[in-house]
C-alpha atoms as a PDB file:
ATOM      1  CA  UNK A   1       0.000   0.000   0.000  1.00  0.00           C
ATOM      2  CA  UNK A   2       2.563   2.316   1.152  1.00  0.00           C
ATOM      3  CA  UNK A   3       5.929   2.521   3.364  1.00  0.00           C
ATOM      4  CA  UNK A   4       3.770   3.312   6.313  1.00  0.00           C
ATOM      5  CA  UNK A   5       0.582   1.570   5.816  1.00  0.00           C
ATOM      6  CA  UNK A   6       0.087  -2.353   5.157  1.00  0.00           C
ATOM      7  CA  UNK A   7      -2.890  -4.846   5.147  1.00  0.00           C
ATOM      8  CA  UNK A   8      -2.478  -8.172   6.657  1.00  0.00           C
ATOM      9  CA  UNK A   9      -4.405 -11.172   6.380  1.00  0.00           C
ATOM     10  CA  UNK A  10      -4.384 -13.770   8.708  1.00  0.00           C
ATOM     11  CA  UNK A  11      -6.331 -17.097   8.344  1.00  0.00           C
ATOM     12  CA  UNK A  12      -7.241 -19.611  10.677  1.00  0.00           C
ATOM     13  CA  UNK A  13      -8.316 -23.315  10.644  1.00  0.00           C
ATOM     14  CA  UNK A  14      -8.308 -24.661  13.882  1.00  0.00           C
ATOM     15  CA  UNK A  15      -7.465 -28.586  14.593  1.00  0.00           C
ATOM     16  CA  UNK A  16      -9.402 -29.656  17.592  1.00  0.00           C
ATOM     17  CA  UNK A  17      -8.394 -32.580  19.662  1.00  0.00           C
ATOM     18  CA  UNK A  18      -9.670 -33.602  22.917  1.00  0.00           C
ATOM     19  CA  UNK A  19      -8.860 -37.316  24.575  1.00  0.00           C
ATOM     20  CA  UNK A  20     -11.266 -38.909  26.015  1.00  0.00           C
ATOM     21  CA  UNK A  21     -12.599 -37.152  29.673  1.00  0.00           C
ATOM     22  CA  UNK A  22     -13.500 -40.264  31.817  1.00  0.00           C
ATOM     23  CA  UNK A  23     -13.276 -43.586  31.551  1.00  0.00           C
ATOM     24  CA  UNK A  24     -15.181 -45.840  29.039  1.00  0.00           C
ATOM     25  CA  UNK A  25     -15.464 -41.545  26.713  1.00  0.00           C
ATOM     26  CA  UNK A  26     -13.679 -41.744  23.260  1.00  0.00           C
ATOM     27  CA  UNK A  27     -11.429 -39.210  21.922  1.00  0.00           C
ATOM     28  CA  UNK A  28     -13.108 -36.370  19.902  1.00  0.00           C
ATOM     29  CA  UNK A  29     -11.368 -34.903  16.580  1.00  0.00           C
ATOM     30  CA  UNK A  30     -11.742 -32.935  13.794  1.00  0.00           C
ATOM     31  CA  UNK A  31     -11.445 -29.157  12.126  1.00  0.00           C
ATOM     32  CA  UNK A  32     -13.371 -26.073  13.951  1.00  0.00           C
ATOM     33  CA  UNK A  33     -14.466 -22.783  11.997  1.00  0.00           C
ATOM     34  CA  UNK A  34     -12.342 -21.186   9.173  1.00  0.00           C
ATOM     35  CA  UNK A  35     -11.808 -17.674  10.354  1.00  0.00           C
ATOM     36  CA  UNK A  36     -10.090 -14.927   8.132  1.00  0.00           C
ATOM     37  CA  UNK A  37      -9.132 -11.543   9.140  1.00  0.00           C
ATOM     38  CA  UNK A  38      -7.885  -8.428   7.777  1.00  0.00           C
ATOM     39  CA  UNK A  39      -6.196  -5.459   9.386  1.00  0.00           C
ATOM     40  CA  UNK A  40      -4.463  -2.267   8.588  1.00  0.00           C
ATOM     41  CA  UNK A  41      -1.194  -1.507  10.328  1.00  0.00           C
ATOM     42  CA  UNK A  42       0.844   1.753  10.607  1.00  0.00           C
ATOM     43  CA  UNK A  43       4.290   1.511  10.682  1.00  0.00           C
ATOM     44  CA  UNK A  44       5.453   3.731  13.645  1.00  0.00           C
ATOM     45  CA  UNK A  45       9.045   5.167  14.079  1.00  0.00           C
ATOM     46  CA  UNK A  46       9.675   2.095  17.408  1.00  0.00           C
ATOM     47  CA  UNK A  47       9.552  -1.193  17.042  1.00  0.00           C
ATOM     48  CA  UNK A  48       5.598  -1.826  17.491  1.00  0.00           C
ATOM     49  CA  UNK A  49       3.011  -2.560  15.137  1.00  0.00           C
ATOM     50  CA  UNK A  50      -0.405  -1.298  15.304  1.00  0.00           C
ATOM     51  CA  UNK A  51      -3.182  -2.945  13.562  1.00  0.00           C
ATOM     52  CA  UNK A  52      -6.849  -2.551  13.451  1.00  0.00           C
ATOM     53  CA  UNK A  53      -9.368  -4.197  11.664  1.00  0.00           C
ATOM     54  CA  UNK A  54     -12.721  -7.088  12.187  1.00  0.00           C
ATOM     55  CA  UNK A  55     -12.971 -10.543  11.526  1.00  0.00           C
ATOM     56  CA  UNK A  56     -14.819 -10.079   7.921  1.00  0.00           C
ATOM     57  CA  UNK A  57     -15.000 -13.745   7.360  1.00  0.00           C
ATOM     58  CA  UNK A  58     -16.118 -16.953   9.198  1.00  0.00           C
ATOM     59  CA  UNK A  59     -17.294 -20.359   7.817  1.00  0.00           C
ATOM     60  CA  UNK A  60     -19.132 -22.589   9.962  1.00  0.00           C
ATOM     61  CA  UNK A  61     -17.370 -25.845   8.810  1.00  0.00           C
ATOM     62  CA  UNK A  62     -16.923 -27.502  11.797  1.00  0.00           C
ATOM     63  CA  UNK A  63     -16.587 -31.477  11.710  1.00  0.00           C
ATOM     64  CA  UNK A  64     -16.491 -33.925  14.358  1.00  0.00           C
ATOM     65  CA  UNK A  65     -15.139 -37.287  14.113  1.00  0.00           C
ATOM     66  CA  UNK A  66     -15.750 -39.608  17.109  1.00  0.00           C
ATOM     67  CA  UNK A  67     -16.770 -43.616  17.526  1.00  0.00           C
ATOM     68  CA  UNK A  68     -19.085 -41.934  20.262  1.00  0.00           C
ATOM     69  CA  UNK A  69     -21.438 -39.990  17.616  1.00  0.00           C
END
């Protein structure tokens, strides 16, 4: 954009484990929601990075594979 001004993206799929809770439970697996974000950051003269901008993109695709469903 320009020497003081970016956009980042930054995209997220989550893997989700969780073993199994009690005895005799199975272990749960699978992807949680796809989240993308987008933000505008200023290049300041120190060594920090501001950025601001919303979450402008989330897919419910959430799976869950378990012997217990």
């Amino acid at each position: 954009m320009s020497s003081r001004l970016s956009k980042l993206n930054e995209d997220i799929l989550p893997i989700v484990y969780q073993p199994p809770l009690s005895r005799g439970d199975s272990t749960d697996f699978g992807l949680g929601n796809f989240n993308s974000s987008f933000f505008f950051a200023i290049s300041a003269v120190s060594n920090i990075l501001w950025s601001v901008g919303p979450t402008l993109l989330r897919l419910p695709n959430a799976q869950l594979n378990s012997s217990s469903c």
